[in-house]
Protein backbone atom coordinates (compact mmCIF):
# COMPACT_ATOMS: atom_id res chain seq x y z
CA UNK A 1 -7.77 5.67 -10.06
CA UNK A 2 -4.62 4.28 -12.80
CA UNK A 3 -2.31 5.04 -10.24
CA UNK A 4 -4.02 3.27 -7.26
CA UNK A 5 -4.76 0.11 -9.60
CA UNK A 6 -1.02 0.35 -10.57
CA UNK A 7 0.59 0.66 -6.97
CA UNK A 8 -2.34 -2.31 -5.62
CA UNK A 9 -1.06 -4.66 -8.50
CA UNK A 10 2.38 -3.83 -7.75
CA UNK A 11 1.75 -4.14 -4.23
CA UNK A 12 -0.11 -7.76 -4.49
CA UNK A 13 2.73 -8.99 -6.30
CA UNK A 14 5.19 -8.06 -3.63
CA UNK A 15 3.52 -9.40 -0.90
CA UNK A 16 2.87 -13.37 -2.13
CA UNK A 17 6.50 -13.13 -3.82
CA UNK A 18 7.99 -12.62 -0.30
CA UNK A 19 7.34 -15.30 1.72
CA UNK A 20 7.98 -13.70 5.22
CA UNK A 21 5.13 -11.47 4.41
CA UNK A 22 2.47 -14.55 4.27
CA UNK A 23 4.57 -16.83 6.25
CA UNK A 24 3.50 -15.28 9.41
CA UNK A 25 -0.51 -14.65 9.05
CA UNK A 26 -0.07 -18.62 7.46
CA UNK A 27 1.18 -19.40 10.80
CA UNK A 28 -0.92 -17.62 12.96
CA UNK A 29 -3.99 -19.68 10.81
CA UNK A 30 -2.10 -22.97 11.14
CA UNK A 31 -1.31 -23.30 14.52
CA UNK A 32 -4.82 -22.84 16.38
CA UNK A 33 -6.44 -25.15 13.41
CA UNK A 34 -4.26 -27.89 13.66
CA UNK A 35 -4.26 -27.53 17.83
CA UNK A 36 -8.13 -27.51 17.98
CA UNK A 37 -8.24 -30.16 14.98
CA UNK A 38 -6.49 -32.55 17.99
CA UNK A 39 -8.47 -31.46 20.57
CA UNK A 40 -11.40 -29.61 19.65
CA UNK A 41 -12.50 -29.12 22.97
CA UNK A 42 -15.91 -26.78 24.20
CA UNK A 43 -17.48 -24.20 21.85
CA UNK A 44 -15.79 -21.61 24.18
CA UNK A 45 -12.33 -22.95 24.71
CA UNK A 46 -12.45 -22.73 20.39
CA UNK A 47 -13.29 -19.16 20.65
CA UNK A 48 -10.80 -18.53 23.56
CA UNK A 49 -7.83 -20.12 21.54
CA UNK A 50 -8.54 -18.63 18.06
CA UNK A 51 -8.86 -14.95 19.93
CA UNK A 52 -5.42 -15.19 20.98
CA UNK A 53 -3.56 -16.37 17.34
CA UNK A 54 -6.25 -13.81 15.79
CA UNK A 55 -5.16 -10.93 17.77
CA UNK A 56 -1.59 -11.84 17.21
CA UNK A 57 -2.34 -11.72 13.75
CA UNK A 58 -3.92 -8.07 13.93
CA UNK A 59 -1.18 -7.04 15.64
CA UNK A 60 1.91 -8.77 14.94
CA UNK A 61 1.46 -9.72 11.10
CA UNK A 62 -0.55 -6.53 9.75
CA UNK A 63 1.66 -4.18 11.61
CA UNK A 64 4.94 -5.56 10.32
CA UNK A 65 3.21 -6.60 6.47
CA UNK A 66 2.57 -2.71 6.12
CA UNK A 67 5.66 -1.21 7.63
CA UNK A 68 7.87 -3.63 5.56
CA UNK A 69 6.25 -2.13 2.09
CA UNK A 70 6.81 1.13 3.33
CA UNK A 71 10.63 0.12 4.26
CA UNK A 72 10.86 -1.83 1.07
CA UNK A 73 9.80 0.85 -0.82
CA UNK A 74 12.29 3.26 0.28
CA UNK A 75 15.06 0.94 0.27
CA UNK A 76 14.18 0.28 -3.83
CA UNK A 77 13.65 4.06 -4.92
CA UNK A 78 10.18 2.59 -5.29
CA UNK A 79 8.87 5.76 -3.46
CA UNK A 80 10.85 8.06 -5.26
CA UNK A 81 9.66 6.69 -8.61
CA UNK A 82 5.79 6.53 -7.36
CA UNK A 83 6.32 10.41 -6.95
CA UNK A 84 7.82 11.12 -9.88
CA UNK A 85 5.19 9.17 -11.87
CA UNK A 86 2.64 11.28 -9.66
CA UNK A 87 1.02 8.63 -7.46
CA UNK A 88 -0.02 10.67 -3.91
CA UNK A 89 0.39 9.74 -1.00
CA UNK A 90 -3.66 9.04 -0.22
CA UNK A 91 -3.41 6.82 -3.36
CA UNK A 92 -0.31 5.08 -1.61
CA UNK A 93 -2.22 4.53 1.81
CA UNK A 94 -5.18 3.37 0.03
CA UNK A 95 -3.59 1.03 -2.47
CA UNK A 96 -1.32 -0.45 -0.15
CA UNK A 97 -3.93 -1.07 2.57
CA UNK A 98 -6.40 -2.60 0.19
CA UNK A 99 -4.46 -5.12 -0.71
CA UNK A 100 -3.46 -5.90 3.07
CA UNK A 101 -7.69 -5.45 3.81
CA UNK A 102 -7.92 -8.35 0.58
CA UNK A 103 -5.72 -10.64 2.28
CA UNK A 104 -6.61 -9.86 6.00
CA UNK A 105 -10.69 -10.75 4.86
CA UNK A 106 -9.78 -13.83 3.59
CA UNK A 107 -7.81 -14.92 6.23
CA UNK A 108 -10.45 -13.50 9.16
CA UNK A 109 -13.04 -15.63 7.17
CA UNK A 110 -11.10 -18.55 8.11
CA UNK A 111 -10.41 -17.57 11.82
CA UNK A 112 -14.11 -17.26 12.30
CA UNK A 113 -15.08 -20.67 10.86
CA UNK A 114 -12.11 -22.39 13.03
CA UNK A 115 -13.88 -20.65 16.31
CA UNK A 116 -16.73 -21.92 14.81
CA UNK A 117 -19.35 -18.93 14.12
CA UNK A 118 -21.39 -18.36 11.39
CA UNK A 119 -24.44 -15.89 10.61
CA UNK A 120 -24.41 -12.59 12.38
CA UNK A 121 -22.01 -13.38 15.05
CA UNK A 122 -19.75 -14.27 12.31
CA UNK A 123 -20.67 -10.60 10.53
CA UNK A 124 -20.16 -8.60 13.88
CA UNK A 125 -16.99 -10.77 14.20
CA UNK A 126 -15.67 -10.04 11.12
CA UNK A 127 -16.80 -5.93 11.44
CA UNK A 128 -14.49 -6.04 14.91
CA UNK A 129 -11.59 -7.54 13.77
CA UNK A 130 -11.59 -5.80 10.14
CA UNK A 131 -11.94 -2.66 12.23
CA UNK A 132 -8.61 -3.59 14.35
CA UNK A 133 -6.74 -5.54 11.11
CA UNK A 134 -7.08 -1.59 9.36
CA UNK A 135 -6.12 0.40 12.44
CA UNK A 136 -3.11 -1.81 12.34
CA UNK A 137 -1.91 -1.45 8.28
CA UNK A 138 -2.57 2.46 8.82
CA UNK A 139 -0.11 2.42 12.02
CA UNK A 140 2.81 0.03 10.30
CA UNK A 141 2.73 2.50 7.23
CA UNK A 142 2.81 5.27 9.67
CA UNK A 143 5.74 3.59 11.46
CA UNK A 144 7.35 2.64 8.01
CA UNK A 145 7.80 6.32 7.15
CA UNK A 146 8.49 7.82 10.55
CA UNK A 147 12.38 7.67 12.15
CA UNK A 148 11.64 4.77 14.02
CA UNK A 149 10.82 2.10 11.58
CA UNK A 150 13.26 -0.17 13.11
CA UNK A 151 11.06 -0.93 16.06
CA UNK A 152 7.76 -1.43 14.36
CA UNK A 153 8.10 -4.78 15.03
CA UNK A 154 8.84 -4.38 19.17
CA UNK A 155 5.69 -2.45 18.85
CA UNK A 156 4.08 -4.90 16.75
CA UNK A 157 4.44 -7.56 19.77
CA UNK A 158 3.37 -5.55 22.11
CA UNK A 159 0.41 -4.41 20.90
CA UNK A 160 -0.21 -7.87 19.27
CA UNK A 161 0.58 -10.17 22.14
CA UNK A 162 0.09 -7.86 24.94
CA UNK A 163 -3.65 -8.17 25.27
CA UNK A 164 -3.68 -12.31 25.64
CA UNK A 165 -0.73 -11.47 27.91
CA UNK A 166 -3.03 -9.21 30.31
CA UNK A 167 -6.13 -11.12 29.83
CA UNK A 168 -4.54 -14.92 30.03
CA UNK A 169 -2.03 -14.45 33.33
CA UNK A 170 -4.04 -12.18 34.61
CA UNK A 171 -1.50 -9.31 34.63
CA UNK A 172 -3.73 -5.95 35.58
CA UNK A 173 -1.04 -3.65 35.79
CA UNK A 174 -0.60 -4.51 31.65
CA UNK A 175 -4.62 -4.46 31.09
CA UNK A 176 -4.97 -1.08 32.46
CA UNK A 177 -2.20 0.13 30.24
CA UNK A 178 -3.45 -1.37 27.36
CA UNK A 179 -6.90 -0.88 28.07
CA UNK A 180 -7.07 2.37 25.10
CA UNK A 181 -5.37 0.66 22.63
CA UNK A 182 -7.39 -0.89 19.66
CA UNK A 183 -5.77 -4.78 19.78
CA UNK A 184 -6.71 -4.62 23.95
CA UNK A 185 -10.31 -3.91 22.50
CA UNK A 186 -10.51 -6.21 20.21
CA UNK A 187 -9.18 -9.17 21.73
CA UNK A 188 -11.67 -8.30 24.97
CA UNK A 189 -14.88 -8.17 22.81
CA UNK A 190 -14.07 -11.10 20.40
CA UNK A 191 -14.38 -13.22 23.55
CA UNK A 192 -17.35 -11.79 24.58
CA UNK A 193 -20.73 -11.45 23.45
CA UNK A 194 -21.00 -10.76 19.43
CA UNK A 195 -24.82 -11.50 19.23
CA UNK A 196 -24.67 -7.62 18.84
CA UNK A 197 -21.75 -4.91 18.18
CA UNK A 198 -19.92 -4.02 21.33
CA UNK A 199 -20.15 -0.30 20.57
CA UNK A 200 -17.98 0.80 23.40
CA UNK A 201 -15.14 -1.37 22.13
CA UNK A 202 -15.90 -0.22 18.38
CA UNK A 203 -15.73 3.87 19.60
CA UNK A 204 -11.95 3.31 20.89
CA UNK A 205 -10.46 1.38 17.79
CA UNK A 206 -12.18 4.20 15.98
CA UNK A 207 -10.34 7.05 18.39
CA UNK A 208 -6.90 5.00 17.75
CA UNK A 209 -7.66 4.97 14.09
CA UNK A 210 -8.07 8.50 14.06
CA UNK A 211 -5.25 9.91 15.96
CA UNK A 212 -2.80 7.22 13.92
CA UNK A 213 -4.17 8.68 10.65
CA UNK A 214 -3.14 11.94 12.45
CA UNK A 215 0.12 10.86 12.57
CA UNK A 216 0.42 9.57 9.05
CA UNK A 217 -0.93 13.16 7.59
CA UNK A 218 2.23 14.65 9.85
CA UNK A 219 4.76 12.19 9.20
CA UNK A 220 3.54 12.57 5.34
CA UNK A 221 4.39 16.41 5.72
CA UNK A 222 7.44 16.26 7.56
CA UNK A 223 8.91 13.06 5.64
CA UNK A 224 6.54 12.82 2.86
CA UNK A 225 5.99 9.87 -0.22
CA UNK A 226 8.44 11.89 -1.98
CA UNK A 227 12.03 10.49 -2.64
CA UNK A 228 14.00 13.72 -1.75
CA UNK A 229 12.04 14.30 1.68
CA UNK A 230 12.50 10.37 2.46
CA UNK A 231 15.79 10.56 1.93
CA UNK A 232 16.41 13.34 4.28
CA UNK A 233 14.36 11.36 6.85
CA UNK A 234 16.31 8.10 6.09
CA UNK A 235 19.68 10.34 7.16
């Protein structure tokens, strides 16, 4: 428990000392309040509009907040030091995501009062999206570590804008090959119904959740939190 307290301070202090790590979920937040603040338009257009900035958010932002600690880290020694002081790599993932999961609740909060819900559509919209803002941090870290950290943020886009892409122009050749993924899911049922959980949609971010924490239990064996292995993978 010391060591995850002492990696989430360290962690918390990193990420609102770096302003390109809030600058873009601050942006996402920004742009759909001050666009609906001039034209508020109907109850669904709000919902419609914040979808598409939220799901950019899930995507784009938590995808390339968590792969940039894990790239930061390595570049500082930071890794190597965690390991030597004994930290594991569970206490990494769950440290390091917690503090992501802090700052994604407060800023999902806000999404759902700018689309304008409250009660339990606002719970069941907050469930959803928490579900999808997790499923990305544990696929950015898993990025972070693996060989092709460089392109987290190409995949970041894609998985981030892809689904307003698909759903917006109408593109069906895109939808069908983003139907499995867990942004695709999201974005779909946050414009739908949320008087109750979409289930179906819940099931599949839960599948992708589970075969990325797959991949961060190999890439953790392979490349591991430890400073010699890292190295090795870094070249």
């Amino acid at each position: 428990m010391r060591n995850i307290k002492a990696v989430f301070i360290k962690q918390m202090l990193s990420y609102f000392k770096n302003p390109t790590r809030w600058g873009a979920p601050a942006a996402f937040l920004l742009i759909p309040f001050m666009l609906l603040t001039l034209s508020p338009g109907s109850g669904e257009h709000r919902v419609q509009f914040t979808t598409q900035f939220l799901t950019m958010f899930v995507g784009i932002a938590m995808i390339g907040n968590s792969s940039g600690f894990i790239v930061e880290d390595k570049s500082t020694m930071n890794l190597r030091f965690m390991s030597m002081a004994g930290v594991k790599p569970y206490q990494y993932l769950i440290a390091t995501c917690g503090v992501l999961l802090v700052v994604s609740l407060g800023v999902l909060i806000l999404f759902g009062l700018i689309a304008g819900h409250s009660g339990e559509i606002m719970l069941n919209f907050l469930i959803l999206s928490m579900l999808g803002a997790a499923t990305s941090m544990l696929l950015g870290i898993t990025l972070g570590l693996s060989k092709v950290a460089p392109f987290s943020l190409v995949v970041a886009i894609l998985l981030g804008g892809g689904p307003a892409w698909a759903t917006d122009f109408g593109m069906e050749v895109l939808s069908r090959i983003m139907y499995l993924t867990f942004t695709y899911q999201v974005n779909t049922a946050l414009r739908g119904d949320l008087t109750m959980l979409p289930m179906g949609a819940i099931q599949i971010v839960l599948i992708n959740m589970a075969v990325i924490l797959a991949a961060f239990v190999i890439m953790n064996i392979r490349t591991g939190l430890d400073g010699e292995r890292l190295e090795k993978a870094g070249g």
